[in-house]
C-alpha atoms as a PDB file:
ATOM      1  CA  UNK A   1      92.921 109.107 186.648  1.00  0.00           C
ATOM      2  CA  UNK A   2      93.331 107.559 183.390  1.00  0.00           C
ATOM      3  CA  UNK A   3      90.494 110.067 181.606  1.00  0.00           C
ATOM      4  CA  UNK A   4      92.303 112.988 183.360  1.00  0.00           C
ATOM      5  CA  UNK A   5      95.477 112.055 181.757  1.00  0.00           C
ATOM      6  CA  UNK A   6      93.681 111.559 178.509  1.00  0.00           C
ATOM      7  CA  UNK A   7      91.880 114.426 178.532  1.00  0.00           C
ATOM      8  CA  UNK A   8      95.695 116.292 179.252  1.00  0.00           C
ATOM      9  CA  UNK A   9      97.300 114.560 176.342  1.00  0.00           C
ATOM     10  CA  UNK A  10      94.518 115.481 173.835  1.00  0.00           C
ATOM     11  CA  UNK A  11      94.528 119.724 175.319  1.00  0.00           C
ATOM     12  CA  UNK A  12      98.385 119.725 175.009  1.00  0.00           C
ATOM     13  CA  UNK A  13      99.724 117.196 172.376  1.00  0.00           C
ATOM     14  CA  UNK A  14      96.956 115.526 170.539  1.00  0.00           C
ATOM     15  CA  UNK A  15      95.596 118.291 169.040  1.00  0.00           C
ATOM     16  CA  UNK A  16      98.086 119.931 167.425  1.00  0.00           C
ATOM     17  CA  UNK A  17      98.532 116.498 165.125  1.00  0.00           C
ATOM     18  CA  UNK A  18      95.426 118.128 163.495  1.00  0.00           C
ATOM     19  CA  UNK A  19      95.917 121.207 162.783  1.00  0.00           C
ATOM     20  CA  UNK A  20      99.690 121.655 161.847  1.00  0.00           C
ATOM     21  CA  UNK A  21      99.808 124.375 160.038  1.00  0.00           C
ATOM     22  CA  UNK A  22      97.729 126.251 163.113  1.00  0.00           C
ATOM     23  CA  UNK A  23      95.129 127.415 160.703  1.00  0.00           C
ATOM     24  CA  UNK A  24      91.498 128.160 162.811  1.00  0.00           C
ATOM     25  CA  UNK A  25      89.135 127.435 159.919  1.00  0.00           C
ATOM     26  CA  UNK A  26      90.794 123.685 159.995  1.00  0.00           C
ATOM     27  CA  UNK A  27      90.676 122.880 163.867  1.00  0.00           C
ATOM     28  CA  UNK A  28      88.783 125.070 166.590  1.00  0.00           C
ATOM     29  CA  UNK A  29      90.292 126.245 169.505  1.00  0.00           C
ATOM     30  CA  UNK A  30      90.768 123.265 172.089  1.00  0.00           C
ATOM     31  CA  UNK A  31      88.413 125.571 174.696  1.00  0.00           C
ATOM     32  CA  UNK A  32      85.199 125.672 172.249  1.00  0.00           C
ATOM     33  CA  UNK A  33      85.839 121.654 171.286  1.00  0.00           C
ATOM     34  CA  UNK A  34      85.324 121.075 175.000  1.00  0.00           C
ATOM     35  CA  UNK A  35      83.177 123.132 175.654  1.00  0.00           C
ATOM     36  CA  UNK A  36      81.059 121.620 173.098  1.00  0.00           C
ATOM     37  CA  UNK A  37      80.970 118.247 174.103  1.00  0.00           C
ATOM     38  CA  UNK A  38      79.043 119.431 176.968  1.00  0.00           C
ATOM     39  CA  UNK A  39      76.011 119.842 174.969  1.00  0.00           C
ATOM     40  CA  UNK A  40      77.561 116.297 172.785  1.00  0.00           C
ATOM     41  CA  UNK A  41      78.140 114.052 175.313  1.00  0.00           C
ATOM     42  CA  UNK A  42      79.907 111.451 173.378  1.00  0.00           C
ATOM     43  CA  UNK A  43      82.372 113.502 171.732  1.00  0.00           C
ATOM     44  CA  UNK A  44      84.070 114.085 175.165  1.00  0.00           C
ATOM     45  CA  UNK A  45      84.540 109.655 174.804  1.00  0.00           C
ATOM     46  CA  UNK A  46      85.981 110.490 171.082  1.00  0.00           C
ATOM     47  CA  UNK A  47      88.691 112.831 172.064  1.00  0.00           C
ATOM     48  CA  UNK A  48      89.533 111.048 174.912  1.00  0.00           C
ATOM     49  CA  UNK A  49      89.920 107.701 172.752  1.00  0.00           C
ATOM     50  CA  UNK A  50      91.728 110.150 170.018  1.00  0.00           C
ATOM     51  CA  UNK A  51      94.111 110.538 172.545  1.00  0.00           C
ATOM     52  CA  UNK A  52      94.733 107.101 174.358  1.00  0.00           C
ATOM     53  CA  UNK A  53      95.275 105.739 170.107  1.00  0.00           C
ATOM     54  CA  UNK A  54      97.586 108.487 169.974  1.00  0.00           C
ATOM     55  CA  UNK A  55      99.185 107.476 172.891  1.00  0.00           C
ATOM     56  CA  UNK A  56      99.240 103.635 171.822  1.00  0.00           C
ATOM     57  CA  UNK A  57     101.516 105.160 169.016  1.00  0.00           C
ATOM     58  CA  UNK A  58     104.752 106.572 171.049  1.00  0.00           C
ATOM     59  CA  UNK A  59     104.520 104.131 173.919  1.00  0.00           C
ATOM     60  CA  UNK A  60     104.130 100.908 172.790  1.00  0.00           C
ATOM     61  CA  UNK A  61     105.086  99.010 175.163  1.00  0.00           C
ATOM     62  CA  UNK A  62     101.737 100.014 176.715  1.00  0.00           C
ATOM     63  CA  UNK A  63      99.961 100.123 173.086  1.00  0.00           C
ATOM     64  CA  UNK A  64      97.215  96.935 174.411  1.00  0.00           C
ATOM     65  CA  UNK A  65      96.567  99.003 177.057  1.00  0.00           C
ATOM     66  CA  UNK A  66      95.721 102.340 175.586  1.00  0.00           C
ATOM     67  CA  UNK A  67      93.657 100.563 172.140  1.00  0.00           C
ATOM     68  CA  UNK A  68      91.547  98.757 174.897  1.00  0.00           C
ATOM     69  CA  UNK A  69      90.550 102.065 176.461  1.00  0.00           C
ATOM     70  CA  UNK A  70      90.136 104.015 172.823  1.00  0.00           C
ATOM     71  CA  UNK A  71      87.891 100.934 172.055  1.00  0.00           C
ATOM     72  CA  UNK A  72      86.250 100.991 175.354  1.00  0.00           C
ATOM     73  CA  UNK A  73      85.327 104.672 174.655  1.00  0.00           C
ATOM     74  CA  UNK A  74      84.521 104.500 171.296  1.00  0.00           C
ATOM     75  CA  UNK A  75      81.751 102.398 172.097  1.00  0.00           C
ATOM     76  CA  UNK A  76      80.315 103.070 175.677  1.00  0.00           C
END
């Protein structure tokens, strides 16, 4: 459940921290990111644990939580 949630935080919220100014030579389209880390399998475990730090940020009263899992996926 918890990667499912990630992986919903990153598609809706996360991303858009990179690419403010909405500008496609900066950040790709969430679809083809995905879609790539099918043929990359760890970057699927780096935008997942790009999320869960993001999400360490604006809750943190769950912040341990959330930097365990980004470190846990950072370095499965």
């Amino acid at each position: 459940m918890l990667r499912t949630e990630l992986l919903y935080r990153w598609l809706t919220e996360t991303i858009d921290l990179l690419n403010e100014l909405n500008n496609p030579e900066i950040v790709k389209p969430p679809a083809d990111i995905v879609s790539c880390s099918i043929k990359v399998p760890y970057l699927l475990d780096e935008l997942l644990a790009h999320a869960a730090t993001h999400l360490s940020v604006i809750r943190p009263e769950q912040q341990d939580y959330y930097r365990t899992h980004a470190a846990h996926l950072q370095n499965h």
